[in-house]
Protein backbone atom coordinates (compact mmCIF):
# COMPACT_ATOMS: atom_id res chain seq x y z
CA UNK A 1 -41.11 18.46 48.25
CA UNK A 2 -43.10 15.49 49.51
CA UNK A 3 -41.25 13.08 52.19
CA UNK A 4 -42.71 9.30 51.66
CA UNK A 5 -42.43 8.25 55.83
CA UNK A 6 -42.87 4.41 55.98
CA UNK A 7 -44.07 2.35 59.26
CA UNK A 8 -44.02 -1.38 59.48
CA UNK A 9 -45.74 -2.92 61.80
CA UNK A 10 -47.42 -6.32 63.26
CA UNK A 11 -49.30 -6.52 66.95
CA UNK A 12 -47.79 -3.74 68.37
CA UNK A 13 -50.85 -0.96 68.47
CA UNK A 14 -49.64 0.95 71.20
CA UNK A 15 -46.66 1.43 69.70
CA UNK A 16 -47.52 2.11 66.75
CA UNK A 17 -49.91 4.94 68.56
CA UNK A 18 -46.11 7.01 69.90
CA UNK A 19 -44.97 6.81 66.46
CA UNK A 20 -47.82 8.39 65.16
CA UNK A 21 -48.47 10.82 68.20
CA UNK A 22 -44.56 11.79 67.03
CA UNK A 23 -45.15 12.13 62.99
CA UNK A 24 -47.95 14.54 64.34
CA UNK A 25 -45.85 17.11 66.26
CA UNK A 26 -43.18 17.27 63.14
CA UNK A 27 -43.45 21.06 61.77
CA UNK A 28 -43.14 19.42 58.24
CA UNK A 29 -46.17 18.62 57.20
CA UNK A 30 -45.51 17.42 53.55
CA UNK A 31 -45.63 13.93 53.80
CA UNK A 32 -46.61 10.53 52.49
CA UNK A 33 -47.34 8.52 55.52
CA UNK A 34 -47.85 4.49 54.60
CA UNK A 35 -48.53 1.88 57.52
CA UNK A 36 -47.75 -1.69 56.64
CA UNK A 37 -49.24 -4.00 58.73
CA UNK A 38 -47.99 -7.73 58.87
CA UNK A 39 -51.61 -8.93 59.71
CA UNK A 40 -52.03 -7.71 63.01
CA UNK A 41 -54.38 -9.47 65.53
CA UNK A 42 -54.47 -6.72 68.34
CA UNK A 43 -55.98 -3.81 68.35
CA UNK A 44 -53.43 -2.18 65.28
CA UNK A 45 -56.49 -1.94 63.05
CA UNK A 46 -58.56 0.29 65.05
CA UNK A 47 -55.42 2.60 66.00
CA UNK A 48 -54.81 3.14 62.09
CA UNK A 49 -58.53 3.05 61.05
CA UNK A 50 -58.46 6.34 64.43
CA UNK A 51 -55.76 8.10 62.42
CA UNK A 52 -56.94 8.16 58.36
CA UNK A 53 -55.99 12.08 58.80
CA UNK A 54 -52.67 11.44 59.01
CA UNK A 55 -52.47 8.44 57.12
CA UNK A 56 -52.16 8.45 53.27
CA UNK A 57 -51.91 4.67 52.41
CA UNK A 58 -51.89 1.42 54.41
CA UNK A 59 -52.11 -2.21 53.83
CA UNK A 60 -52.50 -5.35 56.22
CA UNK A 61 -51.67 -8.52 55.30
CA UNK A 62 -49.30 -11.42 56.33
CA UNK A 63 -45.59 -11.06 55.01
CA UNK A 64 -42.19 -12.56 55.20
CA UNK A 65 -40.25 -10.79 57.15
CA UNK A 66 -39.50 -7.21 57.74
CA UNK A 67 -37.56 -6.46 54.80
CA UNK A 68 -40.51 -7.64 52.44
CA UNK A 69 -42.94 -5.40 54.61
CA UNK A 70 -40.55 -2.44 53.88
CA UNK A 71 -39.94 -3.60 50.50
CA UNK A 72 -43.92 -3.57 49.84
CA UNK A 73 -43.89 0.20 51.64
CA UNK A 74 -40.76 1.18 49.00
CA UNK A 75 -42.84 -0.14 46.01
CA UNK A 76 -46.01 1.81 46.84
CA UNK A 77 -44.44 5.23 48.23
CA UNK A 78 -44.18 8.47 45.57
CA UNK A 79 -42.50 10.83 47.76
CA UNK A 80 -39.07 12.52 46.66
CA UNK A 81 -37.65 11.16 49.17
CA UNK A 82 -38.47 8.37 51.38
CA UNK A 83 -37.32 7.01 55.06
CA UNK A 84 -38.77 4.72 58.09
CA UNK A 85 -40.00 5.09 61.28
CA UNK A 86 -40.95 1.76 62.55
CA UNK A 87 -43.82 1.12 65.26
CA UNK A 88 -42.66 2.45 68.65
CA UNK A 89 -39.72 4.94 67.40
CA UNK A 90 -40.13 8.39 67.55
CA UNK A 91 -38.76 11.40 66.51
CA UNK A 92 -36.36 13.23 69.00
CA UNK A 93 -37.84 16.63 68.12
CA UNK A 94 -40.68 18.35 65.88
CA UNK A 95 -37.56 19.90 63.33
CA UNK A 96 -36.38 16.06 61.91
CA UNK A 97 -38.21 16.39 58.78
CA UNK A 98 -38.09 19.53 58.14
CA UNK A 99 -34.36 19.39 58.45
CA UNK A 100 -34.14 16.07 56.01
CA UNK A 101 -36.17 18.51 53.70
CA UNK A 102 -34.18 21.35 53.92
CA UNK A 103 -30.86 18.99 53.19
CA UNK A 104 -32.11 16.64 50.48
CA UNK A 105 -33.78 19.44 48.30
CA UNK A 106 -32.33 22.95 48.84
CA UNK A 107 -28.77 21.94 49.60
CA UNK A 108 -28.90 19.32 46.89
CA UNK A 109 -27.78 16.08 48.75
CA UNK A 110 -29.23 12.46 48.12
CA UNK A 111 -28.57 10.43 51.05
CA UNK A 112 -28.33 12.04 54.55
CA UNK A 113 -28.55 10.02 58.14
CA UNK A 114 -28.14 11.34 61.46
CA UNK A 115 -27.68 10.26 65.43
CA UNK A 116 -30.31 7.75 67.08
CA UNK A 117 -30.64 7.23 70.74
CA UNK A 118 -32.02 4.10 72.13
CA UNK A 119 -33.95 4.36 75.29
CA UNK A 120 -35.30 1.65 78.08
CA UNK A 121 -38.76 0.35 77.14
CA UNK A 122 -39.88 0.41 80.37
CA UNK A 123 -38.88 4.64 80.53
CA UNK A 124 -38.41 6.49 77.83
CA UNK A 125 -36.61 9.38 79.88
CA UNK A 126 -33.75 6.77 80.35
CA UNK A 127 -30.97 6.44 77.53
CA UNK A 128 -29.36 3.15 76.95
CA UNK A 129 -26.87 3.89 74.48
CA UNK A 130 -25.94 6.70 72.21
CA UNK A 131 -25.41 6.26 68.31
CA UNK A 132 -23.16 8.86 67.44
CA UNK A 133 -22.50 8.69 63.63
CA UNK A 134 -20.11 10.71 62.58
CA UNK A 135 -19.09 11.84 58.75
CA UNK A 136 -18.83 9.34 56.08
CA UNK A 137 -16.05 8.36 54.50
CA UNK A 138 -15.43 5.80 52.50
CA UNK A 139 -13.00 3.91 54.46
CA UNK A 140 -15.01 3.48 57.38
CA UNK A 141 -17.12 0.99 55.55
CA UNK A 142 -13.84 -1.18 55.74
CA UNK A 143 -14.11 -0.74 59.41
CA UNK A 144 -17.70 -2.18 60.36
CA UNK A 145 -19.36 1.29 60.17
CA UNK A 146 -22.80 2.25 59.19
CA UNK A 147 -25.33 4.80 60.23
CA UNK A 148 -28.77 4.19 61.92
CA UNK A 149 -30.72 2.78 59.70
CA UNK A 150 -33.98 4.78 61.13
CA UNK A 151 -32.17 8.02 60.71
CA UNK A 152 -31.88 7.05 57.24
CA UNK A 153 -33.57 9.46 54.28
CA UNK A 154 -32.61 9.14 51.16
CA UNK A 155 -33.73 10.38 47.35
CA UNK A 156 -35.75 8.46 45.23
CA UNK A 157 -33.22 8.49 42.58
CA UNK A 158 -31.08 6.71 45.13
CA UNK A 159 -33.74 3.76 45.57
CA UNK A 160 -33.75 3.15 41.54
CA UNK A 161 -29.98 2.80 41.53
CA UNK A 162 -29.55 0.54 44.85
CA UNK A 163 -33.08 -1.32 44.43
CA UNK A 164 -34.64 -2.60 47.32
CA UNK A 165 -34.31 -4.82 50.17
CA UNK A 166 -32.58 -8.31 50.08
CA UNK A 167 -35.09 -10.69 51.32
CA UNK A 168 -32.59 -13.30 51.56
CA UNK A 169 -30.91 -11.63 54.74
CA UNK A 170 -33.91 -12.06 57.50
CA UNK A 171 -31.77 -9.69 59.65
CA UNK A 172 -29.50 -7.92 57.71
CA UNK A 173 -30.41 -6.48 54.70
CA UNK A 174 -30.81 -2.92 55.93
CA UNK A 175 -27.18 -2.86 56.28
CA UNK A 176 -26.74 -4.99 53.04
CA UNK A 177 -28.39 -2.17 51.33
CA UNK A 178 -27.12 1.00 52.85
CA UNK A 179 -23.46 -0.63 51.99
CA UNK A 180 -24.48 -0.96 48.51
CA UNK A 181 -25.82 2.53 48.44
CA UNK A 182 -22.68 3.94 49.95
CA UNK A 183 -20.15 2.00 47.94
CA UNK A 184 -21.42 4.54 45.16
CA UNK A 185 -18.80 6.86 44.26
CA UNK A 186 -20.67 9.90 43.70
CA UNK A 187 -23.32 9.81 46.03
CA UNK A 188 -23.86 13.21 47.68
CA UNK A 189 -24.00 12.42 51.86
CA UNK A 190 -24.75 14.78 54.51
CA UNK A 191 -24.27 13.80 58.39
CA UNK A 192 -27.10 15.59 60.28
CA UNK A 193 -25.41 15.63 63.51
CA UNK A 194 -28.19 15.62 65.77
CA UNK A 195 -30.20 13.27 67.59
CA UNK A 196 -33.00 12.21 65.22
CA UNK A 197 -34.43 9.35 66.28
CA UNK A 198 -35.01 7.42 69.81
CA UNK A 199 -35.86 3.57 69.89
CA UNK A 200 -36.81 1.33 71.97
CA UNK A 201 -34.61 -1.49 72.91
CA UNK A 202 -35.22 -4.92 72.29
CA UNK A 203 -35.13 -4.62 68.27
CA UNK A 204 -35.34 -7.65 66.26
CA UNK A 205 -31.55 -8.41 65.56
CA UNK A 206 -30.73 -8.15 69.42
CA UNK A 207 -33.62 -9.86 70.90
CA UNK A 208 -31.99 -13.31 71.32
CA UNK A 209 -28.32 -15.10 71.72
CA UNK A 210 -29.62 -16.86 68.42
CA UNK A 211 -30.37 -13.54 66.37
CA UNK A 212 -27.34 -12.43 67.66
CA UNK A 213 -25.35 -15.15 65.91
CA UNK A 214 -27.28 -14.94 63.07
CA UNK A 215 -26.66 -11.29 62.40
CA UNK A 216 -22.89 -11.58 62.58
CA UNK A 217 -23.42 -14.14 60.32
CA UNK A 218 -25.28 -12.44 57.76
CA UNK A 219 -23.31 -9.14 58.28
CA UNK A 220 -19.74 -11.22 57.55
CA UNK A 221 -21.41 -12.39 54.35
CA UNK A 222 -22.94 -8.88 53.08
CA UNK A 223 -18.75 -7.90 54.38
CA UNK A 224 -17.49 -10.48 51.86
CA UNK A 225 -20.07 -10.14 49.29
CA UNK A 226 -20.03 -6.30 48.96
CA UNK A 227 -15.76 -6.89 49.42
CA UNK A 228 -15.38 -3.94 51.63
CA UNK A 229 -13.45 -6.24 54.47
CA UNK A 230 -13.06 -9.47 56.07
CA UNK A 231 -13.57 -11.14 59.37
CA UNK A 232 -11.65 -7.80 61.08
CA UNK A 233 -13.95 -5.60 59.64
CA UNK A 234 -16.91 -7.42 61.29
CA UNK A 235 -14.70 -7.50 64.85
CA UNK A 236 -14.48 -3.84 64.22
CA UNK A 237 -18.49 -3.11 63.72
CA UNK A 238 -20.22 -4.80 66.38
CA UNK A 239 -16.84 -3.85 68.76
CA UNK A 240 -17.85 0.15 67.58
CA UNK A 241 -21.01 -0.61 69.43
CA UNK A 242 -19.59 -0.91 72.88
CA UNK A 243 -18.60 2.99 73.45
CA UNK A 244 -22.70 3.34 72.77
CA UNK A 245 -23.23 2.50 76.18
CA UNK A 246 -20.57 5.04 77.54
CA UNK A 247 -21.54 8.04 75.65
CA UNK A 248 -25.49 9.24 76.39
């Protein structure tokens, strides 16, 4: 089974080297790996153009937003199954994708996510909050929850029936998309409960009091448009993130 792994990028090149220092320690070494690149300025050329072993497709070019970059990544991956690992993640151990593999072909599941820490940019030995899933049920979409998005693999079966990403939310769409995908009544989850990913801080939805605003914004209107809730069930998500920072 072939795992399509899909980084977006744009000026980041040292980054973008951990991420790929981590996709070379995984024990799984089936994959699809596809770089897009926003139209870097930097140095992120040369770091890809270092790595064509590892690298199976890539593209640079200006885009509109993140969600079109990963939309662009969706439309030219051919894996099985298919998942992201953006420029500066990296995986919390060598097992992750062997352990998607194991879950999403020989178990016979479709979607499966897991536990993501995120750690200080300035030390990477220092954890900042703790994402601790937990098993899905449907109810907890009602209250606010969704899994990492990064921890995120899913079948391609599951990308023909959801489609891709919303471009019209410029910060939201990954969770306008996974609630679409896990609305689905017969969708066959499994909660990997182990740490799969750690990130960085400072992602693009918490980087400013105004992107801040705007995601709660977004997220009540993917709430209201996917009717899984109302203004109580966005209290409830971004309240769920407070025990993050108490549990490490």
């Amino acid at each position: 089974m072939q795992i399509s792994l899909i980084t977006v990028t744009y000026n980041c090149a040292e980054d973008l080297r951990v991420t790929l220092d981590s996709i070379r320690n995984q024990n799984f070494p089936i994959i699809e790996y596809i770089i897009i690149d926003g139209g870097s300025t930097d140095n992120t050329i040369e770091v890809i153009k270092e790595n064509t072993d590892l690298i199976s497709k890539w593209i640079s070019e200006p885009d509109h937003g993140i969600y079109d970059a990963m939309n662009k990544g969706l439309n030219i991956s051919t894996g099985e199954v298919i998942g992201f690992l953006h420029a500066g993640d990296r995986f919390a151990s060598v097992d992750v994708l062997s352990s998607v593999a194991k879950k999403l072909s020989y178990d016979g599941f479709e979607f499966l996510y897991g536990d993501l820490q995120y750690i200080s940019s300035k030390n990477s030995t220092e954890v900042v909050r703790h994402w601790k899933s937990g098993c899905f049920s449907k109810s907890r979409l009602s209250n606010g929850w969704m899994p990492p998005h990064p921890t995120v693999y899913f079948r391609r079966e599951v990308l023909n029936l959801t489609g891709l990403f919303d471009t019209n939310y410029q910060i939201a769409a990954d969770y306008d998309w996974l609630v679409r995908t896990l609305k689905r009544e017969d969708l066959k989850i499994f909660y990997l409960d182990k740490i799969m990913v750690l990130m960085p801080t400072g992602g693009a939805s918490n980087r400013s009091l105004g992107n801040i605003l705007r995601k709660s914004s977004e997220d009540f209107l993917i709430i209201r448009r996917n009717k899984i809730g109302g203004i109580g069930t966005l209290f409830l998500k971004n309240f769920s993130k407070v025990g993050q920072f108490f549990c490490k």
